[in-house]
N, C-alpha and C. Protein backbone atom coordinates (compact mmCIF):
# COMPACT_ATOMS: atom_id res chain seq x y z
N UNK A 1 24.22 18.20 32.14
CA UNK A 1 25.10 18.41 30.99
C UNK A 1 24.37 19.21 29.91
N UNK A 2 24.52 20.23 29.36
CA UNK A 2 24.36 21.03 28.67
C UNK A 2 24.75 20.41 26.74
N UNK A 3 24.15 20.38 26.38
CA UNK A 3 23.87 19.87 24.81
C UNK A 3 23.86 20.46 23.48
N UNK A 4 24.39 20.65 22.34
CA UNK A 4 24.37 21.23 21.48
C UNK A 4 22.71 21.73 21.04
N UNK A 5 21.78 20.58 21.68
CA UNK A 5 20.62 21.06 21.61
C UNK A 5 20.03 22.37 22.16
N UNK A 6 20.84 21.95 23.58
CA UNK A 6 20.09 22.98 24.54
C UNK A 6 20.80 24.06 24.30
N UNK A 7 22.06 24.49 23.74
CA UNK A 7 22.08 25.49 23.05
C UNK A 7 21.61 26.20 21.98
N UNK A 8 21.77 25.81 21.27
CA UNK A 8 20.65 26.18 20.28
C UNK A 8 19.59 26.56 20.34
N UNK A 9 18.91 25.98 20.97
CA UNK A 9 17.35 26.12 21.67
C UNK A 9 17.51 27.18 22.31
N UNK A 10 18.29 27.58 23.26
CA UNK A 10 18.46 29.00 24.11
C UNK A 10 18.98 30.32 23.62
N UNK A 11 19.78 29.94 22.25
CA UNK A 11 20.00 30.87 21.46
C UNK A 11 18.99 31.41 20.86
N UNK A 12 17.71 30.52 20.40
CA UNK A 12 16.72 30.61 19.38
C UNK A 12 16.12 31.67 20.33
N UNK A 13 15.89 31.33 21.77
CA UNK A 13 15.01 32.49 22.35
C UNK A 13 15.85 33.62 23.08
N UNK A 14 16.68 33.71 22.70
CA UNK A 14 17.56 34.82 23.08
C UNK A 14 17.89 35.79 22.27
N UNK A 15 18.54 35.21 21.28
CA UNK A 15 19.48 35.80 20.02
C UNK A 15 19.18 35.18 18.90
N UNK A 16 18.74 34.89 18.35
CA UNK A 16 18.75 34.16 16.70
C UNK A 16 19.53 34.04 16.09
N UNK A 17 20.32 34.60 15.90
CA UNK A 17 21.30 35.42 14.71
C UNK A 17 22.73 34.27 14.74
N UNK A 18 23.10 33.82 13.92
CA UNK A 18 24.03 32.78 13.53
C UNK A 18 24.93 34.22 12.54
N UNK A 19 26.14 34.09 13.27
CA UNK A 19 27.53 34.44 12.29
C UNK A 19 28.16 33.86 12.24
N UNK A 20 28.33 34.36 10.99
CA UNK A 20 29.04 33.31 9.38
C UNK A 20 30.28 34.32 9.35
N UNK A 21 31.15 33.37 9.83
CA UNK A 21 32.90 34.04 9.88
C UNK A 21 33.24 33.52 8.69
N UNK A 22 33.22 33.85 7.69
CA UNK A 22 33.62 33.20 6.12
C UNK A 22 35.16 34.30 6.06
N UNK A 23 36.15 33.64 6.45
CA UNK A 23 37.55 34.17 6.01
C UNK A 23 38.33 34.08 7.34
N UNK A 24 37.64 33.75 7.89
CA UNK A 24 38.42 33.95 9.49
C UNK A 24 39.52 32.86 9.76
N UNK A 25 40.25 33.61 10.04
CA UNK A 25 41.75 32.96 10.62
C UNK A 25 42.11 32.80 12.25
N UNK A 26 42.58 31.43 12.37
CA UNK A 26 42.73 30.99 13.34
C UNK A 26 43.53 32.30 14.89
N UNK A 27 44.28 33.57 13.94
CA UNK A 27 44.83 33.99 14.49
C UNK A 27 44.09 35.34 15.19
N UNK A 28 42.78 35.55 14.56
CA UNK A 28 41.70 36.38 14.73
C UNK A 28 40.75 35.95 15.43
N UNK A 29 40.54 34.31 15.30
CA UNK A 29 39.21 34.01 16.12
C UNK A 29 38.94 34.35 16.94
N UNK A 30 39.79 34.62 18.51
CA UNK A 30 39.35 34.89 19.98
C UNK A 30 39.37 36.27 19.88
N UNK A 31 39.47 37.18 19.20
CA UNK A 31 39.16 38.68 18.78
C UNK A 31 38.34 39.35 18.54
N UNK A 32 38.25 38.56 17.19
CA UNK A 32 36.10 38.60 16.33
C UNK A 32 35.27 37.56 17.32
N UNK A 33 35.87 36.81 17.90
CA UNK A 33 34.98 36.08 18.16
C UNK A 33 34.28 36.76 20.18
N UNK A 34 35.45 37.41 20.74
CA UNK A 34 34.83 38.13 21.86
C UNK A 34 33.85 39.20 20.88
N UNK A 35 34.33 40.14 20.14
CA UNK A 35 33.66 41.06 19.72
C UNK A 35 31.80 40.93 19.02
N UNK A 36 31.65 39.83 19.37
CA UNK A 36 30.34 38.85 18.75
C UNK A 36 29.92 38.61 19.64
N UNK A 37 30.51 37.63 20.90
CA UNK A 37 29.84 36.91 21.87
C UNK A 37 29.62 37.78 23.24
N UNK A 38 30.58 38.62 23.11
CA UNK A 38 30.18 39.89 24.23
C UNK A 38 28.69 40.33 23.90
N UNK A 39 28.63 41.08 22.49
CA UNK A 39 27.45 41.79 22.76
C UNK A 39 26.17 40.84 22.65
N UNK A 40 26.21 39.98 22.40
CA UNK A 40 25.14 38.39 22.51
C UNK A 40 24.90 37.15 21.87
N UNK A 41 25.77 37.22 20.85
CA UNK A 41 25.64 36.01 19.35
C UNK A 41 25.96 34.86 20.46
N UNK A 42 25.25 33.90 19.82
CA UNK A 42 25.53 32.40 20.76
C UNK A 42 26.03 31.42 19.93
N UNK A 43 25.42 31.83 18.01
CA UNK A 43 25.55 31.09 17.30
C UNK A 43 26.81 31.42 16.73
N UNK A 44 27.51 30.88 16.02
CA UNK A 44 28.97 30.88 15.58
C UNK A 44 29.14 29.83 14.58
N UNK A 45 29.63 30.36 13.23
CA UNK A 45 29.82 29.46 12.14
C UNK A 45 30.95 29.75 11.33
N UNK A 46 31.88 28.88 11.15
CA UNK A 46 33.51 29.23 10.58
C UNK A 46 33.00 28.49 9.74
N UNK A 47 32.89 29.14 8.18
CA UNK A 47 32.79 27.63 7.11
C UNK A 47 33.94 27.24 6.88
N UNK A 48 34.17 26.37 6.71
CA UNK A 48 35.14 25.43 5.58
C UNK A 48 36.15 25.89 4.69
N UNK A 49 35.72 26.93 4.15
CA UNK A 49 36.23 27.55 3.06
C UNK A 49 37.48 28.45 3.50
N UNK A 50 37.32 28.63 4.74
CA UNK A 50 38.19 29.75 5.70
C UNK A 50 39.87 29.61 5.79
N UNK A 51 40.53 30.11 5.95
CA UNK A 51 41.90 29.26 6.44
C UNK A 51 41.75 28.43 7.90
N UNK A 52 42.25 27.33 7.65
CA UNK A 52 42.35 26.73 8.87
C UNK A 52 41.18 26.57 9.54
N UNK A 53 39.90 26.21 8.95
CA UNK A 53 38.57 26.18 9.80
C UNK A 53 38.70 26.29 11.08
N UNK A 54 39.01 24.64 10.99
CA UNK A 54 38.93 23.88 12.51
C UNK A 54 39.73 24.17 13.14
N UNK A 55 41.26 24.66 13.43
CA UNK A 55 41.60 25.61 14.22
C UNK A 55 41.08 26.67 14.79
N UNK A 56 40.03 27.46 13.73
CA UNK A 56 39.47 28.55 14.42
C UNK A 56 38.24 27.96 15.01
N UNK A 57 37.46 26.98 14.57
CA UNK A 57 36.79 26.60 15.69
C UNK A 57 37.06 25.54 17.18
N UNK A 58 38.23 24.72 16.85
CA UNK A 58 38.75 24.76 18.38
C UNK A 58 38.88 25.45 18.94
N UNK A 59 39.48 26.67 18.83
CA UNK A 59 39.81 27.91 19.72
C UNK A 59 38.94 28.57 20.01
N UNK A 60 37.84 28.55 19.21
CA UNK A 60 36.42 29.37 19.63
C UNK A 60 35.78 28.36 21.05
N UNK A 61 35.53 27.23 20.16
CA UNK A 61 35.13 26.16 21.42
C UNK A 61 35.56 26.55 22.74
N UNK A 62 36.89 26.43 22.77
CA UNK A 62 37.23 26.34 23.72
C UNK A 62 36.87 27.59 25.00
N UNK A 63 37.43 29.10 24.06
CA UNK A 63 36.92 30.18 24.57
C UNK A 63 35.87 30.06 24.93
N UNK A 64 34.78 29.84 24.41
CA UNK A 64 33.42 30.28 23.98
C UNK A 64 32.22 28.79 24.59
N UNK A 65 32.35 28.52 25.68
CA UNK A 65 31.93 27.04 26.09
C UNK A 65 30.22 27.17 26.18
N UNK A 66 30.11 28.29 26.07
CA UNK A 66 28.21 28.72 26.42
C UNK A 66 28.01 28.92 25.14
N UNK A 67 28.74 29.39 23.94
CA UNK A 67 28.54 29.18 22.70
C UNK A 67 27.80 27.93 21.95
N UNK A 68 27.45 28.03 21.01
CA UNK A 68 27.15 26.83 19.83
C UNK A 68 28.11 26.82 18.83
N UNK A 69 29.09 26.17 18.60
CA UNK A 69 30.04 26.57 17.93
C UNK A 69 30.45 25.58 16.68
N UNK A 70 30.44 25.83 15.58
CA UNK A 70 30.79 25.06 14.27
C UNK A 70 31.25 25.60 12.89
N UNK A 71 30.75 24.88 11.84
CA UNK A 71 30.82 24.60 10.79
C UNK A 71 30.47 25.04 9.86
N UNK A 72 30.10 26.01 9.18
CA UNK A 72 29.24 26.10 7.73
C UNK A 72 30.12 25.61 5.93
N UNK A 73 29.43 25.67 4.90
CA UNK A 73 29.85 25.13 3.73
C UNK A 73 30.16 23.72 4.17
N UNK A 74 30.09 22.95 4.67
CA UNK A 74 30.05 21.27 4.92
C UNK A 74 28.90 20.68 4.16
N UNK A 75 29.24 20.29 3.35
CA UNK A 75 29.63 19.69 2.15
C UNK A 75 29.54 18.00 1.56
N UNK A 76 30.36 17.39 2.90
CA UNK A 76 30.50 15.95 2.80
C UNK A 76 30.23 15.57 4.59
N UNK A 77 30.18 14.16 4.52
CA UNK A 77 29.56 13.61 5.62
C UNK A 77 31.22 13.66 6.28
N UNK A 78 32.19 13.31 5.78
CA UNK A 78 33.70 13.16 6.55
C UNK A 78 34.39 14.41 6.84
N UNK A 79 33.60 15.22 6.18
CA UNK A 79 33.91 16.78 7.35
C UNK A 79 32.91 17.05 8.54
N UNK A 80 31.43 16.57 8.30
CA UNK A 80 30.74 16.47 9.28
C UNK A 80 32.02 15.85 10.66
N UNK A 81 32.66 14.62 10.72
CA UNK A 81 33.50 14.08 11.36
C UNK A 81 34.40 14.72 12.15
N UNK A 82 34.91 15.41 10.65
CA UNK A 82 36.36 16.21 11.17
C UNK A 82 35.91 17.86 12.31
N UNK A 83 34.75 17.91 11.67
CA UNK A 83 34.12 19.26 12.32
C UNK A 83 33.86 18.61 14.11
N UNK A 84 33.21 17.97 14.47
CA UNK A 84 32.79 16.84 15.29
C UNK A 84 34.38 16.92 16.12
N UNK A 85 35.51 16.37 15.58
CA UNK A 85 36.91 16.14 16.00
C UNK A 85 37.48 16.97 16.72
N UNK A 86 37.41 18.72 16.05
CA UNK A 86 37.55 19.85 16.67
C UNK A 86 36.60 20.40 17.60
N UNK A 87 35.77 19.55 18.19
CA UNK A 87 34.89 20.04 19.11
C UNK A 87 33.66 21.08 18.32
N UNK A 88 33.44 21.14 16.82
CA UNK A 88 32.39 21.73 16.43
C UNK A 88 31.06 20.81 16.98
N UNK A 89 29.85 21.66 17.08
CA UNK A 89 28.89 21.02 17.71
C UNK A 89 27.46 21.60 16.64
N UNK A 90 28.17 22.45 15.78
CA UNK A 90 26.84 22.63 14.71
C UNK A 90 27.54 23.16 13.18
N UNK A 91 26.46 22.08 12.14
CA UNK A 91 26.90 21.83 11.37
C UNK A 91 26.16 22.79 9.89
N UNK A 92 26.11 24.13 8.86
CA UNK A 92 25.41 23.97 7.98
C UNK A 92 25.86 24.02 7.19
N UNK A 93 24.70 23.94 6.13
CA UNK A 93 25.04 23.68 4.76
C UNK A 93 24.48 24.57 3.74
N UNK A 94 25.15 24.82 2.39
CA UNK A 94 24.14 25.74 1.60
C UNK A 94 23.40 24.77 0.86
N UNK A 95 23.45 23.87 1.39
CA UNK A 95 22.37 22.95 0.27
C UNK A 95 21.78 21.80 1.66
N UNK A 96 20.90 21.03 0.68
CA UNK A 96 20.47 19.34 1.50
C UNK A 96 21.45 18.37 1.20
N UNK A 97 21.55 18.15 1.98
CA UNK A 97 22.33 16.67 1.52
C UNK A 97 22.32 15.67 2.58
N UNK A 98 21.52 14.50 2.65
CA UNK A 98 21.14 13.80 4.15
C UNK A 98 22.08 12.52 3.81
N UNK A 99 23.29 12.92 3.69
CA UNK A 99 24.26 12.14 4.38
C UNK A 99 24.88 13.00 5.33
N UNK A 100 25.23 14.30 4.74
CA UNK A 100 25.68 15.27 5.76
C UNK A 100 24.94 15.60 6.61
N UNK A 101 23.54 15.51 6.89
CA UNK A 101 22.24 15.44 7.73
C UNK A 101 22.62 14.36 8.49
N UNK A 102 22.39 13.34 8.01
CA UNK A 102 22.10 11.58 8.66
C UNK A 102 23.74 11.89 10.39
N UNK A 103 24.77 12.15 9.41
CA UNK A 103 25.78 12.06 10.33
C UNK A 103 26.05 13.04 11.06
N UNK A 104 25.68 14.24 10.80
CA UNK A 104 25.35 15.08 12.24
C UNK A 104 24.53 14.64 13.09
N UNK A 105 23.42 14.09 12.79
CA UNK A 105 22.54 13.50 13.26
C UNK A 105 23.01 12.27 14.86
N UNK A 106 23.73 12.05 13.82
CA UNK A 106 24.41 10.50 14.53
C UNK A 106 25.22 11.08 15.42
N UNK A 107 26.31 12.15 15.58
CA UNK A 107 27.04 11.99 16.25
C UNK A 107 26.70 13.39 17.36
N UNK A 108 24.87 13.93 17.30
CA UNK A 108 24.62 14.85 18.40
C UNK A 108 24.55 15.98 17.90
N UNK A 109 24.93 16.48 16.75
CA UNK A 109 25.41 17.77 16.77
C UNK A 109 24.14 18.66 16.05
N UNK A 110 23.93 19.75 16.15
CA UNK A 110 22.76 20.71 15.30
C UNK A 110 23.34 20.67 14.25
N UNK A 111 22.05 20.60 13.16
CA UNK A 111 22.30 20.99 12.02
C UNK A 111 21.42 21.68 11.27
N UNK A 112 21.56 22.60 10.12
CA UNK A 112 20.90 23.30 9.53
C UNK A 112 21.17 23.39 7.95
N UNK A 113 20.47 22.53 6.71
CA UNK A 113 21.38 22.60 5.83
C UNK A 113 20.03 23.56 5.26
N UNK A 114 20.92 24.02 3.96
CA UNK A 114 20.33 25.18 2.82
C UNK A 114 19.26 24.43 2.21
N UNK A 115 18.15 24.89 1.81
CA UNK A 115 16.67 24.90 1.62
C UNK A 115 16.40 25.82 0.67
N UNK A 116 15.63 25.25 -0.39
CA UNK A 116 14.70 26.62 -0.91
C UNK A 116 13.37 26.55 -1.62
N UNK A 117 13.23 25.17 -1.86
CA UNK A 117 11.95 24.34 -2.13
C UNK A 117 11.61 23.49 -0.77
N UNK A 118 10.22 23.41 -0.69
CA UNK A 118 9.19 22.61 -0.42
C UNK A 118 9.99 21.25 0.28
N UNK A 119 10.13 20.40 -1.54
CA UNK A 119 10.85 19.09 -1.50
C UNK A 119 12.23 19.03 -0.99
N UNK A 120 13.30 19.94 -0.50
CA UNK A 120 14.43 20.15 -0.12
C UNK A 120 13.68 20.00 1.57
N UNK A 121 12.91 20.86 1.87
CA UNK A 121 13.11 20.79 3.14
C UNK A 121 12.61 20.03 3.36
N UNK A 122 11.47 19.37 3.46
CA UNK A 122 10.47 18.12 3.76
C UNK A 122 11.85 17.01 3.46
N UNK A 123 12.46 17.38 3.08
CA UNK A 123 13.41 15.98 3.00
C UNK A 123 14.63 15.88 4.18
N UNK A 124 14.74 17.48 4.16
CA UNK A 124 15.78 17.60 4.74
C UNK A 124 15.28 17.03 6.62
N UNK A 125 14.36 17.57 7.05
CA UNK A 125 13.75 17.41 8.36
C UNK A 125 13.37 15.93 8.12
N UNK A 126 13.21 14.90 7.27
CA UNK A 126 13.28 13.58 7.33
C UNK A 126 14.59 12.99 7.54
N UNK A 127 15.60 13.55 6.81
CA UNK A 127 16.86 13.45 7.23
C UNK A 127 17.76 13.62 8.74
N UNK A 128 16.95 14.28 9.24
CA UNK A 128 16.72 14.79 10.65
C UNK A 128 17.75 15.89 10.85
N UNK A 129 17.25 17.18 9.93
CA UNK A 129 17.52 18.66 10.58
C UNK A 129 17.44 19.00 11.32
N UNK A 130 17.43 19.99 12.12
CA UNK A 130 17.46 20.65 13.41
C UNK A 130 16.60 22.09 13.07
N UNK A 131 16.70 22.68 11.95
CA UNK A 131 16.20 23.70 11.51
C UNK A 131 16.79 23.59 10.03
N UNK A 132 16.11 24.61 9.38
CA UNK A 132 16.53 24.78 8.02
C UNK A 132 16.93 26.20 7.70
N UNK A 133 17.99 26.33 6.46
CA UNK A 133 18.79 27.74 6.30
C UNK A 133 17.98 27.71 4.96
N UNK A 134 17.45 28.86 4.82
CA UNK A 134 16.80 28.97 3.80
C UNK A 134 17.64 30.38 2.58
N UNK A 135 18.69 29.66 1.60
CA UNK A 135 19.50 30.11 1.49
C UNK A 135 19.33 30.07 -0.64
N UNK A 136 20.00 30.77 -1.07
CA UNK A 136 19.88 32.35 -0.49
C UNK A 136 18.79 33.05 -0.75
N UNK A 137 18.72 33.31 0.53
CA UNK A 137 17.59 34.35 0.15
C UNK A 137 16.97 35.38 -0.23
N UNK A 138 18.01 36.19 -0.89
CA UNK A 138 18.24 37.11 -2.05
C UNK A 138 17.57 36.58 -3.35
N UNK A 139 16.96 35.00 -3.31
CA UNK A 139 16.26 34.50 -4.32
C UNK A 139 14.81 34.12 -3.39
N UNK A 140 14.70 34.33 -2.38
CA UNK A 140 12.97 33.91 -1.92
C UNK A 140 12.46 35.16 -1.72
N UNK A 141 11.99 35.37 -0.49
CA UNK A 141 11.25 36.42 -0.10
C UNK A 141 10.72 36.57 1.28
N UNK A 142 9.96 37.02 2.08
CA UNK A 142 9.50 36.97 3.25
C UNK A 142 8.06 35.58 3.11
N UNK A 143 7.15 36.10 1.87
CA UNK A 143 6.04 34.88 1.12
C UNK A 143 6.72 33.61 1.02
N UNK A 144 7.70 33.59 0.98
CA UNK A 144 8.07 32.49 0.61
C UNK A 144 7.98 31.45 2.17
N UNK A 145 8.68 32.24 3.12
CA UNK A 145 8.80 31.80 4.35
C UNK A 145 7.90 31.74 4.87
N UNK A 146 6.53 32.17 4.84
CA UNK A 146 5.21 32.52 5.09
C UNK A 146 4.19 31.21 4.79
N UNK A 147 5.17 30.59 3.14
CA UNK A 147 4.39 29.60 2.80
C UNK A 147 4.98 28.11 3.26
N UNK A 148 6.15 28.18 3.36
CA UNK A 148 6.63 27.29 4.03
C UNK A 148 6.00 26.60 5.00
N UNK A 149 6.27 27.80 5.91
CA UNK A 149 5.68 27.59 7.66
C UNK A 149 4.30 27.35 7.51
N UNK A 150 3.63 27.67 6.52
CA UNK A 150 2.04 26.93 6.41
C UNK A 150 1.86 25.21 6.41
N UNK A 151 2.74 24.85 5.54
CA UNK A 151 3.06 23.47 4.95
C UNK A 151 4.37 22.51 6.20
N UNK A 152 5.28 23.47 6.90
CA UNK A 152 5.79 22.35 7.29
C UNK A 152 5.53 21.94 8.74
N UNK A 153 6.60 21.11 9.77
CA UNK A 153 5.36 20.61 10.81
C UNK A 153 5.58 22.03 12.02
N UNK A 154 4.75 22.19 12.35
CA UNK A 154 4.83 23.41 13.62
C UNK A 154 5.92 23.25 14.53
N UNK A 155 6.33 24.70 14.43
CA UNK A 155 7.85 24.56 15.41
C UNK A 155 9.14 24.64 14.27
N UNK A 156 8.83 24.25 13.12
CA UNK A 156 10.22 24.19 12.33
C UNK A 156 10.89 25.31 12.21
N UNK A 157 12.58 25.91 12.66
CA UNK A 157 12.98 27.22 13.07
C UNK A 157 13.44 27.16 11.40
N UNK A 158 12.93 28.37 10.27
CA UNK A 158 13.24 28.95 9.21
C UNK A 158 14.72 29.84 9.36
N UNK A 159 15.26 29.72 8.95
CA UNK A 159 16.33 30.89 9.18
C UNK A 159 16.98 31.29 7.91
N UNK A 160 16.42 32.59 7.36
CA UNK A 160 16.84 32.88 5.72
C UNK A 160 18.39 33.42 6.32
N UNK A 161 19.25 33.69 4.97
CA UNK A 161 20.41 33.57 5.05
C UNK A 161 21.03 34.54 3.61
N UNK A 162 21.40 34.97 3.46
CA UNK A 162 21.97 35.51 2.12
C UNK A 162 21.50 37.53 2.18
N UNK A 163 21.98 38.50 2.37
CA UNK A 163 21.86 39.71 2.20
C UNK A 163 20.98 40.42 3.46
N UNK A 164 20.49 39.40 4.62
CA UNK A 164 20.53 40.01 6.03
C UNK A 164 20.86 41.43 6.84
N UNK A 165 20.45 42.06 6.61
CA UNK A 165 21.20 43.49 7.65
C UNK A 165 20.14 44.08 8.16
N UNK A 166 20.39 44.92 9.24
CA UNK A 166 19.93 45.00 10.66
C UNK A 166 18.39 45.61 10.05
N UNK A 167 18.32 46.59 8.95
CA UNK A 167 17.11 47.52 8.18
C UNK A 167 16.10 46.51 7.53
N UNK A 168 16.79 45.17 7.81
CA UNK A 168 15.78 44.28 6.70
C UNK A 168 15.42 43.17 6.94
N UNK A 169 15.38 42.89 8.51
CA UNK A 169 14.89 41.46 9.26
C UNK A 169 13.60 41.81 9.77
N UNK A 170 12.77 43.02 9.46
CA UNK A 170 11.42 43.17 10.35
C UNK A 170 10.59 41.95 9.02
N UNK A 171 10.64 42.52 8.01
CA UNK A 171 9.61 41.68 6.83
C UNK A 171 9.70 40.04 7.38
N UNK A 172 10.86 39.56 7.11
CA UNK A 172 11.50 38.21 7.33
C UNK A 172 10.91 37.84 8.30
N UNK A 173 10.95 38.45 9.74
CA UNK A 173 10.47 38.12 11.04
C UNK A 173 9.19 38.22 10.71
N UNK A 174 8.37 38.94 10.87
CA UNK A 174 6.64 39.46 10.75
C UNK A 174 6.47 38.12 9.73
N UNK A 175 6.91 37.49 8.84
CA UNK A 175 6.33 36.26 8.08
C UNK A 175 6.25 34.57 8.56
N UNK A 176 7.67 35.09 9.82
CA UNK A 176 7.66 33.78 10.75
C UNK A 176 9.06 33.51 10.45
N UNK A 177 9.82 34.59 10.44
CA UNK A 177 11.67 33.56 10.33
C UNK A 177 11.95 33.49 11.68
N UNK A 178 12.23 32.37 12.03
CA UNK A 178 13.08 31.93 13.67
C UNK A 178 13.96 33.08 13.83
N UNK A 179 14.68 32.96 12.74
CA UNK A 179 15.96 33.79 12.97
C UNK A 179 16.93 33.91 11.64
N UNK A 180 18.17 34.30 12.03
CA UNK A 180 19.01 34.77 10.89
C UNK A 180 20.26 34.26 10.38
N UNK A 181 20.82 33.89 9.32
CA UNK A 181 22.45 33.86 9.46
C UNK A 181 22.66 35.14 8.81
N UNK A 182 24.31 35.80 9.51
CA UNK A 182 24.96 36.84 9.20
C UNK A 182 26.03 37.01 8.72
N UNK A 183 25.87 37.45 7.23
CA UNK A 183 27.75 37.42 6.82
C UNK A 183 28.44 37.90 6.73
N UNK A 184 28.61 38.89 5.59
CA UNK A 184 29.41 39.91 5.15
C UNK A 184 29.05 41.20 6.13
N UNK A 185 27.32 41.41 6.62
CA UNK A 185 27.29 42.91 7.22
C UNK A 185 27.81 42.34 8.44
N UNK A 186 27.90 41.07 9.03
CA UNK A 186 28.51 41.05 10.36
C UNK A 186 30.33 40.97 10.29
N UNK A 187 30.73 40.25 9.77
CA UNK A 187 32.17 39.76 9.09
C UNK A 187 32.64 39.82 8.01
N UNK A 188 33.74 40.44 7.81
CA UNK A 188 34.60 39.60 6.16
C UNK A 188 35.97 39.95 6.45
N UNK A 189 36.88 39.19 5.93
CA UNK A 189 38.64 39.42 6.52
C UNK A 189 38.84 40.77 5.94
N UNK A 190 39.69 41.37 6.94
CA UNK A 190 40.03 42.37 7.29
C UNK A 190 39.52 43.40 8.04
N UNK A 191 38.09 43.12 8.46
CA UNK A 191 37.58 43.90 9.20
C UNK A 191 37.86 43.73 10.62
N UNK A 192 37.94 45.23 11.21
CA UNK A 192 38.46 45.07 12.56
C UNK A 192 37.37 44.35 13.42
N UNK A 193 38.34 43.83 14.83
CA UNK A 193 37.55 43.48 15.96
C UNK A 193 36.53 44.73 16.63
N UNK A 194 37.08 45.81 16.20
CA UNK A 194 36.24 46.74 16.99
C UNK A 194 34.95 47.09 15.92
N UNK A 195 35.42 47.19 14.56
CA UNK A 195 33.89 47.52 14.09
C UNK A 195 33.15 46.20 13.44
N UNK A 196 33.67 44.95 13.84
CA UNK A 196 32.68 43.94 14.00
C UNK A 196 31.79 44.11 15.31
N UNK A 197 32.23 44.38 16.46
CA UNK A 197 32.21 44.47 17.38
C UNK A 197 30.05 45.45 17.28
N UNK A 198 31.21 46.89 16.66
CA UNK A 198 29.99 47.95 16.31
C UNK A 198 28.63 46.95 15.85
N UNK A 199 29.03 46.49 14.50
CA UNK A 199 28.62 45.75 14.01
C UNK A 199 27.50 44.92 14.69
N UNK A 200 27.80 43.72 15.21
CA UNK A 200 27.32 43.28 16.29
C UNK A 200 26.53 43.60 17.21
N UNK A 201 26.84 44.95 17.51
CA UNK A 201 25.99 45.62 18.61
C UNK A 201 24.53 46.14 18.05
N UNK A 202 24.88 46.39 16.71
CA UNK A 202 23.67 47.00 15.94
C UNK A 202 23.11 45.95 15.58
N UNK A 203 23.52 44.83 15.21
CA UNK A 203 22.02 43.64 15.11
C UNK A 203 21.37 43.36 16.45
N UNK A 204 22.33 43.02 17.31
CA UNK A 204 21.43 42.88 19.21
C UNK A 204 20.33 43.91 18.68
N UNK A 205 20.53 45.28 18.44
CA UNK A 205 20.06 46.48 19.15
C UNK A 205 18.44 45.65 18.09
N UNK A 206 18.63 45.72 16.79
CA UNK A 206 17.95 45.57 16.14
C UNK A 206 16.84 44.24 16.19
N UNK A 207 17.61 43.38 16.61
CA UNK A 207 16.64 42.21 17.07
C UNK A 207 15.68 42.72 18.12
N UNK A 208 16.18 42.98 19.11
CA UNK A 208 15.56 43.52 20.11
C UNK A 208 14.88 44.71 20.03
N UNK A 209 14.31 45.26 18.91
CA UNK A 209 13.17 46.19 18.80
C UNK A 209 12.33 45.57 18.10
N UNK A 210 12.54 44.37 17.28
CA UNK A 210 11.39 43.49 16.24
C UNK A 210 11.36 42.93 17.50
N UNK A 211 11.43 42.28 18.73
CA UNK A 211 11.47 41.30 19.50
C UNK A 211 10.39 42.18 20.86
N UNK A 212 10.62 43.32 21.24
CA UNK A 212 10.14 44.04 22.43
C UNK A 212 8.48 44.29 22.12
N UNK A 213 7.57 44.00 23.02
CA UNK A 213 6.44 43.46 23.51
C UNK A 213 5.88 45.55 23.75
């Protein structure tokens, strides 16, 4: 049986890159959402804020079964639930909050909440994170992530989050970021399936030249 863990985990060494569908409608998901998972995204995040979240992530789920598929902007521990209900299997957050930690926790699912101090994350991975979103990061830096990963326990996947695009993940990476969330340069409503699609293709391309040996 295959696990929200073991996804994740296989994403981490595959693809990194978490998109953040912030606007996405239930009636677009299997659209944007081939145009993503074709060219390699594993990670998948409909926040909250969206129309109809959890519609669009049932329908992703469902499509998308090799996916990691969830939640972002969660908020409270009883959307953790409701996310959980619709078959979401990963949960983040722009902040800590280890009730919304504690109960992802509890019911299996990855989670990654927002970080940007020291004491946020050391709390948050007591809370029992899965990784941390180090958000936004339009307020840290690559040093910042550099100092982190000095201080926290080995293995912890960093993943900055906030102003991401394909010209500006070498710094981030070279300091030790696991990986990425993607928002606006990957998604925002109204953009087509085909030049998300483009889109998409140009972060693969781009991971995979910081990534090639």
């Amino acid at each position: 049986m295959t696990t929200p863990f073991d996804k994740f985990n296989a994403a981490m060494q595959a693809l990194p890159l978490v998109a953040i569908l912030r606007g996405l409608s239930p009636a677009e998901a299997t659209d944007v959402g081939d145009a993503i998972v074709e060219p390699g995204f594993r990670l998948l995040e409909v926040p909250l804020n969206s129309p109809q979240p959890l519609g669009s992530i049932a329908l992703m789920r469902r499509r998308f079964p090799q996916a990691l598929v969830g939640a972002g902007t969660v908020l409270e521990a009883a959307q953790v639930r409701d996310v959980h209900a619709a078959g979401g299997e990963l949960i983040v957050s722009p902040n800590f909050n280890a009730d919304v930690i504690r109960e992802a926790a509890r019911l299996g699912m990855v989670c990654l909440p927002g970080v940007m101090t020291p004491t946020e994350a050391f709390g948050a991975l007591a809370a029992g994170a899965t990784g941390l979103k180090l958000f936004p990061a339009e307020l840290a830096s690559p040093a910042v992530v550099k100092a982190l990963l000095a201080v926290l326990p080995a293995g912890t996947p960093v993943m900055p989050v906030g102003g991401i695009a394909p010209d500006n993940m070498g710094a981030w990476r070279a300091a030790g970021a696991a990986g990425f969330g993607i928002g606006s340069s990957l998604y925002k409503p109204g953009k087509s399936a085909a030049a998300v699609r483009e889109d998409a293709q140009r972060f693969v391309a781009a991971w995979a030249g910081l990534t090639r040996v």
